[in-house]
N, C-alpha and C. Protein backbone atom coordinates (compact mmCIF):
# COMPACT_ATOMS: atom_id res chain seq x y z
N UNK A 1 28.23 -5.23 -29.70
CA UNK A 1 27.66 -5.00 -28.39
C UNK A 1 28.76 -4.50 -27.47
N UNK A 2 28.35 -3.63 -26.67
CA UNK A 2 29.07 -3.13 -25.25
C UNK A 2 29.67 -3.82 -24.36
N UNK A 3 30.86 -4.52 -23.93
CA UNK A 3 30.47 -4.66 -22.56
C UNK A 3 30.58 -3.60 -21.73
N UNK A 4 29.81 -4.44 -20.39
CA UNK A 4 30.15 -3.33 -19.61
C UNK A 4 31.03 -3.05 -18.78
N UNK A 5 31.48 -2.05 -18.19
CA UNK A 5 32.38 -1.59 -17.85
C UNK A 5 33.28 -1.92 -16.58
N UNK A 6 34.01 -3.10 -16.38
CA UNK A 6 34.23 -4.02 -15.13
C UNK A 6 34.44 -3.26 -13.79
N UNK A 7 34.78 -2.19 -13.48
CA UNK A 7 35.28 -1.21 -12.69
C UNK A 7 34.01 -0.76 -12.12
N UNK A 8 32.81 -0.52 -12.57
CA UNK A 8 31.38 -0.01 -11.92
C UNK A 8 30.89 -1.23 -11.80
N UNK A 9 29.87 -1.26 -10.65
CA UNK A 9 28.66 -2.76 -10.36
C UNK A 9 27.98 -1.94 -11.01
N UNK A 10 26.76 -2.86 -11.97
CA UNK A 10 25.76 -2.62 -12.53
C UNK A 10 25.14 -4.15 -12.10
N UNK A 11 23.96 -3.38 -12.09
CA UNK A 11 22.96 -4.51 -11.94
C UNK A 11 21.46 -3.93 -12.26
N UNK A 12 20.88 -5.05 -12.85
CA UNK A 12 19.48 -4.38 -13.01
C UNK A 12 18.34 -5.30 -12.16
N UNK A 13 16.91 -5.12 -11.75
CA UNK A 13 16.27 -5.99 -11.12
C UNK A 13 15.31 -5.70 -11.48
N UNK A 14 14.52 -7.01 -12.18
CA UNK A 14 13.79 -6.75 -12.95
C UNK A 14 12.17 -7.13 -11.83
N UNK A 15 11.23 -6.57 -11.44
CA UNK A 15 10.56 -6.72 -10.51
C UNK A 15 9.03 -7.86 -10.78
N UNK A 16 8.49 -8.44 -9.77
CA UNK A 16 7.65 -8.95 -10.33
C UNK A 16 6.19 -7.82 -10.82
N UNK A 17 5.71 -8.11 -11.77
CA UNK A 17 4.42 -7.63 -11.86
C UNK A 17 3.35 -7.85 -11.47
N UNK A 18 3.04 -9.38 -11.45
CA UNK A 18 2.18 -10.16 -10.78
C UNK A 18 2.95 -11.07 -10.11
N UNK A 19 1.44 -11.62 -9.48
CA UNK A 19 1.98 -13.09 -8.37
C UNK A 19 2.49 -14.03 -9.50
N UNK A 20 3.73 -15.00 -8.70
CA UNK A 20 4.15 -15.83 -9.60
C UNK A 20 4.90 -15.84 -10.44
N UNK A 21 5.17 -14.41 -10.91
CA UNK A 21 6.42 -14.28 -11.68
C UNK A 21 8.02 -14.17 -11.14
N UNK A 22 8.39 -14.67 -11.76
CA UNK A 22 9.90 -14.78 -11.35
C UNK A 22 10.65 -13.25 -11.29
N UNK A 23 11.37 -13.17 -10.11
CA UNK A 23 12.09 -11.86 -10.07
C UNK A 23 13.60 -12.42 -10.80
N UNK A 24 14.00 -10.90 -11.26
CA UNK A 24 15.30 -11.36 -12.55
C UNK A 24 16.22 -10.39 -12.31
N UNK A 25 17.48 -10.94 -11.69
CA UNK A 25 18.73 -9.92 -11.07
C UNK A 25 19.88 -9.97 -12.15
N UNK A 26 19.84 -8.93 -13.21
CA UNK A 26 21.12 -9.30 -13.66
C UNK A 26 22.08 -8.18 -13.37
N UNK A 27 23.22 -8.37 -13.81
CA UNK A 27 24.94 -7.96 -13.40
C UNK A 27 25.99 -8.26 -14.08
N UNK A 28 26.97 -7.51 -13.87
CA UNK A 28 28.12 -7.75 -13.95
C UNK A 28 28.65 -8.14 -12.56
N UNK A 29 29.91 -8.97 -12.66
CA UNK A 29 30.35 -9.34 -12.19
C UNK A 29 30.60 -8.73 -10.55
N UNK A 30 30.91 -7.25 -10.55
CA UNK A 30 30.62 -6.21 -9.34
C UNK A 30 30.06 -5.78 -9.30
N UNK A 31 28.56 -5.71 -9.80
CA UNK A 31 27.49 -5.30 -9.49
C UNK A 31 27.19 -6.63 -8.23
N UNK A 32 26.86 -7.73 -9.30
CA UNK A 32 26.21 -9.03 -7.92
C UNK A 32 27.69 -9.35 -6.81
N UNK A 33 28.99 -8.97 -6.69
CA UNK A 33 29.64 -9.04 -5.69
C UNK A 33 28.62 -7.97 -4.88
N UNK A 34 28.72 -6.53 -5.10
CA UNK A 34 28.47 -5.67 -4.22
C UNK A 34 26.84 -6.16 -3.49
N UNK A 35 26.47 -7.02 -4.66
CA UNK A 35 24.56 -6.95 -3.95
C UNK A 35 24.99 -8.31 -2.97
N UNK A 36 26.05 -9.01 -3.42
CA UNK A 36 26.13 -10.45 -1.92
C UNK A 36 26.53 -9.94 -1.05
N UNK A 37 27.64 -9.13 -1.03
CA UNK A 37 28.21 -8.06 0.21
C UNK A 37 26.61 -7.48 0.78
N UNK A 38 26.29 -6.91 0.12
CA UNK A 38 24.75 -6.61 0.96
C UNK A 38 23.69 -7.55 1.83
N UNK A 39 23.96 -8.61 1.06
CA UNK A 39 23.05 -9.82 1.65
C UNK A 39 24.04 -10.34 2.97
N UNK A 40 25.42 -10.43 2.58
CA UNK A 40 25.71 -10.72 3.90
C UNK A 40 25.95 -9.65 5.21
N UNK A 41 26.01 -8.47 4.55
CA UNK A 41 25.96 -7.34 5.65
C UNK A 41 24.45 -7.31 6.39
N UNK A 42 23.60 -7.47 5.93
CA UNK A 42 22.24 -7.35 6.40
C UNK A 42 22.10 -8.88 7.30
N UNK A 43 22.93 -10.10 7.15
CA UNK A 43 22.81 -11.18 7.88
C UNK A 43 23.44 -10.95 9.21
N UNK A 44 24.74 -10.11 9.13
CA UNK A 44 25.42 -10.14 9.96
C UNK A 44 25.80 -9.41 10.63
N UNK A 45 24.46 -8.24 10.62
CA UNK A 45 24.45 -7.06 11.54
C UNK A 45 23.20 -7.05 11.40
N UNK A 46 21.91 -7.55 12.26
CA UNK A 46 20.77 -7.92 12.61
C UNK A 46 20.01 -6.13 12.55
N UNK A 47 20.96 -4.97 12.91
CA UNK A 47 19.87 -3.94 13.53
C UNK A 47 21.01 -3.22 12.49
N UNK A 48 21.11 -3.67 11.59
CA UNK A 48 21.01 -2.43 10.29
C UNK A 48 20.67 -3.10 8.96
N UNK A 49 20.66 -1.99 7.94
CA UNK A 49 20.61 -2.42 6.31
C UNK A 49 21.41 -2.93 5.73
N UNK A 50 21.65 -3.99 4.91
CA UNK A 50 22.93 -4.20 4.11
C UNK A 50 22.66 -3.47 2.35
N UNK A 51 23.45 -2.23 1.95
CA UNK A 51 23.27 -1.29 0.94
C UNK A 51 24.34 -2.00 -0.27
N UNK A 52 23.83 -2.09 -1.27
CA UNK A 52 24.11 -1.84 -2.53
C UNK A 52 24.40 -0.63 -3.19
N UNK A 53 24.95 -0.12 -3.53
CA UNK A 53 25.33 0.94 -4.16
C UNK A 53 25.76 0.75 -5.54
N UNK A 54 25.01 0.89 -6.72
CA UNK A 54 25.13 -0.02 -8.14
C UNK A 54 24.42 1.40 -8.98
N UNK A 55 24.82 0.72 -10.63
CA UNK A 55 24.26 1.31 -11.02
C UNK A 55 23.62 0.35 -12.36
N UNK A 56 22.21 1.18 -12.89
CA UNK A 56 21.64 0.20 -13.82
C UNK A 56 22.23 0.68 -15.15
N UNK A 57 20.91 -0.07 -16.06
CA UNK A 57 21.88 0.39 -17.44
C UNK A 57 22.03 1.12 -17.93
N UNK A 58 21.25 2.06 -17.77
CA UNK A 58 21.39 3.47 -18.23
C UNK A 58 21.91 4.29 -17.44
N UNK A 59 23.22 3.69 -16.47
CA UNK A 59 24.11 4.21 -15.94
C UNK A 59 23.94 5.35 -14.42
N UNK A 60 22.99 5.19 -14.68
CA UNK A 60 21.90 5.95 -13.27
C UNK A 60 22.04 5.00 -12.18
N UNK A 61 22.65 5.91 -10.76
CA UNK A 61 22.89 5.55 -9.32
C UNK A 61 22.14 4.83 -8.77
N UNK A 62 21.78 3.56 -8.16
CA UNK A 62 20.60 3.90 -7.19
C UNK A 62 21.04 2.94 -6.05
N UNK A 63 20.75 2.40 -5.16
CA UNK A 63 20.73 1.62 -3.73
C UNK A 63 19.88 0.73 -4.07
N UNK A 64 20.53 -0.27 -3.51
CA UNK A 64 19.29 -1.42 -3.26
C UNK A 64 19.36 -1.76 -1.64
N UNK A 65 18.66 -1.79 -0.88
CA UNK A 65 18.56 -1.65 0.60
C UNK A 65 18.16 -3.35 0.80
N UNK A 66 19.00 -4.32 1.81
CA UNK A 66 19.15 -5.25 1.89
C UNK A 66 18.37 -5.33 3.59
N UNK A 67 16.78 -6.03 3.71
CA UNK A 67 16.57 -5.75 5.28
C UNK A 67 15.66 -7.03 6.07
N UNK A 68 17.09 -7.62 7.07
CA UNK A 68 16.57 -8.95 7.50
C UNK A 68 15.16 -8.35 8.59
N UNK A 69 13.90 -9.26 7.85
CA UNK A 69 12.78 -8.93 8.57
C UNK A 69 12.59 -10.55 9.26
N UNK A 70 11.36 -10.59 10.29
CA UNK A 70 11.26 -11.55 11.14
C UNK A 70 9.93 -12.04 11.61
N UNK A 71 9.02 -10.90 10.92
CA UNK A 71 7.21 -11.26 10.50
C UNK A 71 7.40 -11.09 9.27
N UNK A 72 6.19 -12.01 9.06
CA UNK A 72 5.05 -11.67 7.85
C UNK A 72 5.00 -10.29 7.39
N UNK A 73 4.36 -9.46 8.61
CA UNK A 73 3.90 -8.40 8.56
C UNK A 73 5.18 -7.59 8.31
N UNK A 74 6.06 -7.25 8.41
CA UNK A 74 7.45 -6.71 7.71
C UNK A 74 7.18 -6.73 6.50
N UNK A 75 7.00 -7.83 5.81
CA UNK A 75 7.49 -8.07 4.46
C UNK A 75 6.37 -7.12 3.73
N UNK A 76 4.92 -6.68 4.23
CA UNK A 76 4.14 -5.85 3.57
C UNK A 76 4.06 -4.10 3.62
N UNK A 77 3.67 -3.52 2.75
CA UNK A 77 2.73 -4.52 1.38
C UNK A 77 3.49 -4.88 0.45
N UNK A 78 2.67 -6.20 -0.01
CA UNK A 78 3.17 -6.24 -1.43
C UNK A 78 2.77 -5.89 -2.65
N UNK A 79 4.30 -4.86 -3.41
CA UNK A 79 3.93 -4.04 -4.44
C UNK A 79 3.18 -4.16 -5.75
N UNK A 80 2.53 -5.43 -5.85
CA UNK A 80 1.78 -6.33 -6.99
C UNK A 80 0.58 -5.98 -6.41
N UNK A 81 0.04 -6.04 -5.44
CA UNK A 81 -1.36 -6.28 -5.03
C UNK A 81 -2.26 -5.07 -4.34
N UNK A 82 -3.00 -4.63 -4.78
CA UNK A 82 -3.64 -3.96 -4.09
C UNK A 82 -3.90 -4.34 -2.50
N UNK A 83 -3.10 -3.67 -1.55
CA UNK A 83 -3.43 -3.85 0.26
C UNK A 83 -3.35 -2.69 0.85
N UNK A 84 -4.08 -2.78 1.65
CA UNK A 84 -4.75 -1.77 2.63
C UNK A 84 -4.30 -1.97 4.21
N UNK A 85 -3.32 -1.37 4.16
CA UNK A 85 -2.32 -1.52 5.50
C UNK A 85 -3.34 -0.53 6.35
N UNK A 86 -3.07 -1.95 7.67
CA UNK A 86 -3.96 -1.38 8.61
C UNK A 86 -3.15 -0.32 9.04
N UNK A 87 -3.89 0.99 9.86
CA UNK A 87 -3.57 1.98 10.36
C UNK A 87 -3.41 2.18 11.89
């Protein structure tokens, strides 16, 4: 087996499908530094994003966008369920 490569964050996130299932973050070691750096950048600057910049396993770029919300209504929709955001 591979490891991976300590110098790049990788991380993968594995999403829920349905209600109830457990969401599943895995990493290397600078992958989940860079995604806590995100969680605390997004705590501690209220009126921006805290960004991830990682890559998964098949070595492909992507962002994970870190964003302190303060309704309910923020947090929708959710991507499991069929909803019909009011207009």
């Amino acid at each position: 087996m591979n490891d991976l490569t300590p110098e790049y964050p990788f991380i993968h996130v594995y999403a829920q499908q349905k209600v109830h299932q457990p969401v599943i973050i895995k990493g290397n070691t600078e992958g989940l530094c860079v995604l806590l750096n995100a969680l605390i950048c997004a705590l501690a600057n209220r009126d921006s994003n805290g960004v991830a910049e990682v890559f998964c396993g098949d070595a492909e770029a992507f962002e994970v966008i870190v964003r302190l919300v303060n309704t309910h209504d923020e947090l929708l929709p959710i991507p499991y369920q069929n909803y019909n955001e009011p207009k």
